[in-house]
Protein backbone atom coordinates (compact mmCIF):
# COMPACT_ATOMS: atom_id res chain seq x y z
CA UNK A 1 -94.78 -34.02 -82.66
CA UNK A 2 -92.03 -36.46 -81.11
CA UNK A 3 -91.38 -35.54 -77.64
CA UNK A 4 -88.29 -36.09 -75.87
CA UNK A 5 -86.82 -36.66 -72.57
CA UNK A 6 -83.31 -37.95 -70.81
CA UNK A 7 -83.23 -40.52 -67.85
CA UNK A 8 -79.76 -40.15 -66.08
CA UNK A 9 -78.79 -43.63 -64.81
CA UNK A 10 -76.82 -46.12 -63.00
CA UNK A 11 -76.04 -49.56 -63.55
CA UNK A 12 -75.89 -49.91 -59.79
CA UNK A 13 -79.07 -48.11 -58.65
CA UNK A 14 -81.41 -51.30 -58.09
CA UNK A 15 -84.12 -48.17 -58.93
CA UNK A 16 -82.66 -47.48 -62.05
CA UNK A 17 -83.13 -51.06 -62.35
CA UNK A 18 -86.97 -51.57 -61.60
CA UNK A 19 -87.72 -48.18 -63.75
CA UNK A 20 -86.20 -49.33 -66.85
CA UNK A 21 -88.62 -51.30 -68.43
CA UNK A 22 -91.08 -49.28 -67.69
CA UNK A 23 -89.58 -46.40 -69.26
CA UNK A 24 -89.20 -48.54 -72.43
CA UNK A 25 -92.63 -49.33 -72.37
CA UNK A 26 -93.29 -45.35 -72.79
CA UNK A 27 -91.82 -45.20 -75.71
CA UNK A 28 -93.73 -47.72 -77.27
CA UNK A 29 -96.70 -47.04 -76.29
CA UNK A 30 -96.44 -42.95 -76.58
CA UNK A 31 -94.87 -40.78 -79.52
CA UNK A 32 -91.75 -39.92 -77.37
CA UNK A 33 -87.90 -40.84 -77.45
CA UNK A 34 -86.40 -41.20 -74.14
CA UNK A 35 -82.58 -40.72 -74.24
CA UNK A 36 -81.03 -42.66 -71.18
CA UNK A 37 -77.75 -40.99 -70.41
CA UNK A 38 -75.81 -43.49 -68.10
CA UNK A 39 -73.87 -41.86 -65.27
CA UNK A 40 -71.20 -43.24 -62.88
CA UNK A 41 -72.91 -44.30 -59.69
CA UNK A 42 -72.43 -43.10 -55.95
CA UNK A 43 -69.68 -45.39 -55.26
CA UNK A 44 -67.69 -44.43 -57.60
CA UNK A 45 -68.07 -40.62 -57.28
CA UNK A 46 -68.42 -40.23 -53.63
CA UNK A 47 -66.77 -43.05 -52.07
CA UNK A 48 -67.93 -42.43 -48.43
CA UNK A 49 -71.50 -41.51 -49.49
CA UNK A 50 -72.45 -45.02 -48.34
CA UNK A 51 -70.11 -44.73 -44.70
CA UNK A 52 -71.69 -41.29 -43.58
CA UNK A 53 -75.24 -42.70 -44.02
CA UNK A 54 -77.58 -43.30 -41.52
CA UNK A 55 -76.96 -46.98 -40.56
CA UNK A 56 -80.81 -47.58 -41.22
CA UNK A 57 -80.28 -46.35 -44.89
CA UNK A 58 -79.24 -49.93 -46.35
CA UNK A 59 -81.59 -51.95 -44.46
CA UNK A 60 -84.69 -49.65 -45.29
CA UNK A 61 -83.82 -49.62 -49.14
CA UNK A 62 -83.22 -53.00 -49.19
CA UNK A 63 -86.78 -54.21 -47.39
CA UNK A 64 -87.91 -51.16 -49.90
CA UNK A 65 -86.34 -52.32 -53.65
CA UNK A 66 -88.37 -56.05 -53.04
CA UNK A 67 -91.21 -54.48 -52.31
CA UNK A 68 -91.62 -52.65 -55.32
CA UNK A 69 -90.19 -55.35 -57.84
CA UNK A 70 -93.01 -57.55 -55.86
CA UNK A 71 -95.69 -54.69 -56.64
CA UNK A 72 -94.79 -54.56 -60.28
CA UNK A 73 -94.21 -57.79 -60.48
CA UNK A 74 -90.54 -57.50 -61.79
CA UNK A 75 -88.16 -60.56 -61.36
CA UNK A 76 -85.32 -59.03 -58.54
CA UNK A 77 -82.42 -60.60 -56.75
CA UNK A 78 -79.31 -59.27 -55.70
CA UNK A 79 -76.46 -59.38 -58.38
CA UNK A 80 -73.66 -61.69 -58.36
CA UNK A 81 -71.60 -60.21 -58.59
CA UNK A 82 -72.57 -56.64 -57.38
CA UNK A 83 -71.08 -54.49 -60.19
CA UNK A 84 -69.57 -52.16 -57.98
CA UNK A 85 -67.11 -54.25 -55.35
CA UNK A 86 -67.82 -53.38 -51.47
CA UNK A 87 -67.33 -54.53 -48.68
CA UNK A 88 -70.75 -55.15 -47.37
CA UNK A 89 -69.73 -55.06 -43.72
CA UNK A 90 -67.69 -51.63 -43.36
CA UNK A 91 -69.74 -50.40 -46.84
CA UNK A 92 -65.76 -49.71 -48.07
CA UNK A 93 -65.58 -49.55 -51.60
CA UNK A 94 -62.85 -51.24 -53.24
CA UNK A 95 -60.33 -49.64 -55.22
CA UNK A 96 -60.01 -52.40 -57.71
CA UNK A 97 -63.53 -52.11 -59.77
CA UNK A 98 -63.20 -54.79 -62.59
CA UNK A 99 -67.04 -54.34 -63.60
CA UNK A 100 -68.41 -50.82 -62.68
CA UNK A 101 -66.13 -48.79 -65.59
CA UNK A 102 -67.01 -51.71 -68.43
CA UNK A 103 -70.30 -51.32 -68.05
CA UNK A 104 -71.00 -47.95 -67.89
CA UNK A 105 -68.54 -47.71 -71.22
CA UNK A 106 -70.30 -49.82 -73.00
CA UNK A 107 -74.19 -47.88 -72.02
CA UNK A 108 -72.43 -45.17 -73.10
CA UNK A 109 -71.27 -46.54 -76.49
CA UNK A 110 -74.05 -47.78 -77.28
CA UNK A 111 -76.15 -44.11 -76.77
CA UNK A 112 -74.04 -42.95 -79.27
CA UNK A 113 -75.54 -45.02 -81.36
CA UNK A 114 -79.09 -44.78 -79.85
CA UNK A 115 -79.66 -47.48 -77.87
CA UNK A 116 -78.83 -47.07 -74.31
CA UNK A 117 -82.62 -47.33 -73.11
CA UNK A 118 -82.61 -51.14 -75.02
CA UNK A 119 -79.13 -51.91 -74.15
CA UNK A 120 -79.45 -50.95 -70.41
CA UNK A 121 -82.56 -52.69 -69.65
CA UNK A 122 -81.26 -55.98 -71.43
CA UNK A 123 -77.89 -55.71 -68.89
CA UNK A 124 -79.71 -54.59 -66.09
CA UNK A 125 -82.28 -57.58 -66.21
CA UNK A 126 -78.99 -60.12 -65.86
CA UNK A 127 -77.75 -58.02 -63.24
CA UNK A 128 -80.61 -57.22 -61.04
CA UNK A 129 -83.15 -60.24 -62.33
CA UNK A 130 -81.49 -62.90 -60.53
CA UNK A 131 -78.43 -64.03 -63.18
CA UNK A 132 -75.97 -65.72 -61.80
CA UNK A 133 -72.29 -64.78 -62.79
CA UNK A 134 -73.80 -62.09 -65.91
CA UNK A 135 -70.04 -61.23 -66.41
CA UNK A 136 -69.38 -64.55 -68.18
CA UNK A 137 -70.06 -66.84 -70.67
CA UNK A 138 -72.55 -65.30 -73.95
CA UNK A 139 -74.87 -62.96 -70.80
CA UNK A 140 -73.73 -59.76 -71.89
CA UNK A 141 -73.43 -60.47 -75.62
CA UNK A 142 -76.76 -62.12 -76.00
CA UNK A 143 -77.97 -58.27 -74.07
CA UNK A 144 -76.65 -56.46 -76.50
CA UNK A 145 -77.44 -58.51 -79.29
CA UNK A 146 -81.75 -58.22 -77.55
CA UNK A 147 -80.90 -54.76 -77.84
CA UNK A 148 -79.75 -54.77 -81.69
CA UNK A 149 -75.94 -54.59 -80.94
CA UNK A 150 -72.57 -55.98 -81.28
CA UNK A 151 -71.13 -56.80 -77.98
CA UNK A 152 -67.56 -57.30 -79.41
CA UNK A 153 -67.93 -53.87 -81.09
CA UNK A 154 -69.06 -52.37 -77.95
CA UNK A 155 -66.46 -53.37 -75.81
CA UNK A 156 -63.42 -52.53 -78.41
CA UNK A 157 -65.26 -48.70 -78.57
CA UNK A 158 -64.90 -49.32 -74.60
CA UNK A 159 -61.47 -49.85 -74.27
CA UNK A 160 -60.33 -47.71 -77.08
CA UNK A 161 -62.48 -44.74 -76.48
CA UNK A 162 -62.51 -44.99 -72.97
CA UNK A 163 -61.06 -41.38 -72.08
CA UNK A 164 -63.87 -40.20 -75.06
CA UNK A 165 -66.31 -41.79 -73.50
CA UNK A 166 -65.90 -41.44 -69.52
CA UNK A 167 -65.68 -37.65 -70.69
CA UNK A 168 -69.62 -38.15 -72.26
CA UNK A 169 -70.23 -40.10 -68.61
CA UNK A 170 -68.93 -36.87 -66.67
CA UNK A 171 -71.05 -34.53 -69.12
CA UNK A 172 -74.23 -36.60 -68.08
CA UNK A 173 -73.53 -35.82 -64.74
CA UNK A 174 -73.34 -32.09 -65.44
CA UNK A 175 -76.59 -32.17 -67.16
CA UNK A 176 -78.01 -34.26 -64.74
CA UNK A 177 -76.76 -32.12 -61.75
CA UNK A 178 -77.91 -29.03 -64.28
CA UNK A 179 -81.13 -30.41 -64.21
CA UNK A 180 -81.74 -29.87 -60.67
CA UNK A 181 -80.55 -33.24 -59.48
CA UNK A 182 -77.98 -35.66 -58.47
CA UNK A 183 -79.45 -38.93 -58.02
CA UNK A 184 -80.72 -41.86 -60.29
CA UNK A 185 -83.01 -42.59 -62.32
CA UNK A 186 -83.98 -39.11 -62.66
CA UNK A 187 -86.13 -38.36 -66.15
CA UNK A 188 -85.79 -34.89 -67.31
CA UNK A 189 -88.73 -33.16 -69.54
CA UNK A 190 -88.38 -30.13 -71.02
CA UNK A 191 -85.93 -28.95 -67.68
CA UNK A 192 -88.34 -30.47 -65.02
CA UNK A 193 -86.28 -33.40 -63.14
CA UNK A 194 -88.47 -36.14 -62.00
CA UNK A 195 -86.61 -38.57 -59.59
CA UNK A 196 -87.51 -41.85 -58.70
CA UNK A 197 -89.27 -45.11 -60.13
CA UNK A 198 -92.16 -43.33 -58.38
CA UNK A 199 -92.08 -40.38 -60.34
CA UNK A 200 -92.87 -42.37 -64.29
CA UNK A 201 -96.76 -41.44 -63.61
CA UNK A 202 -96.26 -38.14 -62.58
CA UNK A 203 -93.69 -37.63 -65.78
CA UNK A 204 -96.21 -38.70 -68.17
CA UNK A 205 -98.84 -36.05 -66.76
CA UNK A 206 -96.55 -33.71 -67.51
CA UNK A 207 -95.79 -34.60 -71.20
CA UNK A 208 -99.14 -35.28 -71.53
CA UNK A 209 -99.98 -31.51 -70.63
CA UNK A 210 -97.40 -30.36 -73.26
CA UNK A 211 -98.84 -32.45 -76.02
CA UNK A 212 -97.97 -36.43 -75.46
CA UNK A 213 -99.97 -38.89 -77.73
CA UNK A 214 -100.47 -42.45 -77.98
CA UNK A 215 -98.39 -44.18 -80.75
């Protein structure tokens, strides 16, 4: 029997980031469908979350994120450009966000078609794996085509369907925040919330009491 579980995520969560592709190779390697259900990130829905943290906070998870792309030996860098605008100084957010609400459209659109996991690890390798200026030229389309999709389609469901669809966004939170969480990437088996790239291990142990199997 197919298992299935939902990974709540961020295109701005460098975690989210260094998870994905491991999550996708679960699903090819186990009889399970994972259902990533993008969310908007911290930025966006608490504006000052960054301002009332400890000032330690961004230079620990920075030191932190390299050393576990280095220990899985996934390609990192910081995006350019960030995909949520901030003032890296003050940690103000902007209120102009030209990328942030595109992006997390389009993941959206494309799990209604049942492909965020694909689509969302193609993007967030340009973003996170060192790609310069992923915002232009063919980046994004030649993601979405990797991930057996229609970047022009996407992105006219985006602007179109965008009240639709940033109403699917605020559900994921729900169910995330349901779930017994708020952050991202948090994986979600049969009601148990596992946060954290460090959690994928202990996730599978679980599945595997309730009946995973290899492919």
């Amino acid at each position: 029997m197919t298992l299935s579980a939902d990974v709540f995520w961020s295109f701005r969560s460098p975690y989210s980031y260094l998870a994905t592709r491991r999550y996708r190779a679960l699903v090819e390697e186990y009889d399970l469908e994972i259902n990533l259900r993008p969310v908007y990130p911290l930025a966006i829905r608490e504006p000052n979350f960054f301002e009332r943290n400890h000032p330690n906070w961004l230079r620990y998870t920075f030191t932190d994120m390299f050393r576990v792309a280095q220990y899985h030996g996934i390609p990192f860098g910081p995006p350019k450009p960030d995909p949520i605008v901030q003032n890296v100084i003050t940690r103000q957010i902007a209120e102009e966000q030209p990328y942030i609400f595109r992006l997390t459209r389009l993941g959206q659109a494309a799990a209604r078609r049942g492909k965020s996991l694909a689509f969302c690890d193609e993007v967030s390798r340009l973003i996170w794996g060192g790609a310069e200026n992923w915002h232009e030229g063919d980046h994004l389309a030649g993601a979405a085509t990797r991930a057996g999709l229609d970047l022009a389609e996407l992105d006219a469901e985006a602007a179109q369907d965008a009240e639709a669809l940033d109403a699917e966004i605020a559900a994921n939170q729900a169910m995330l925040e349901a779930a017994g969480h708020w952050g991202v990437p948090t994986l979600v088996f049969d009601g148990e919330p596992f946060f954290g790239q460090d959690r994928i291990e202990m996730a599978v142990w679980r599945m595997q009491q309730k009946g995973l199997e290899p492919r």
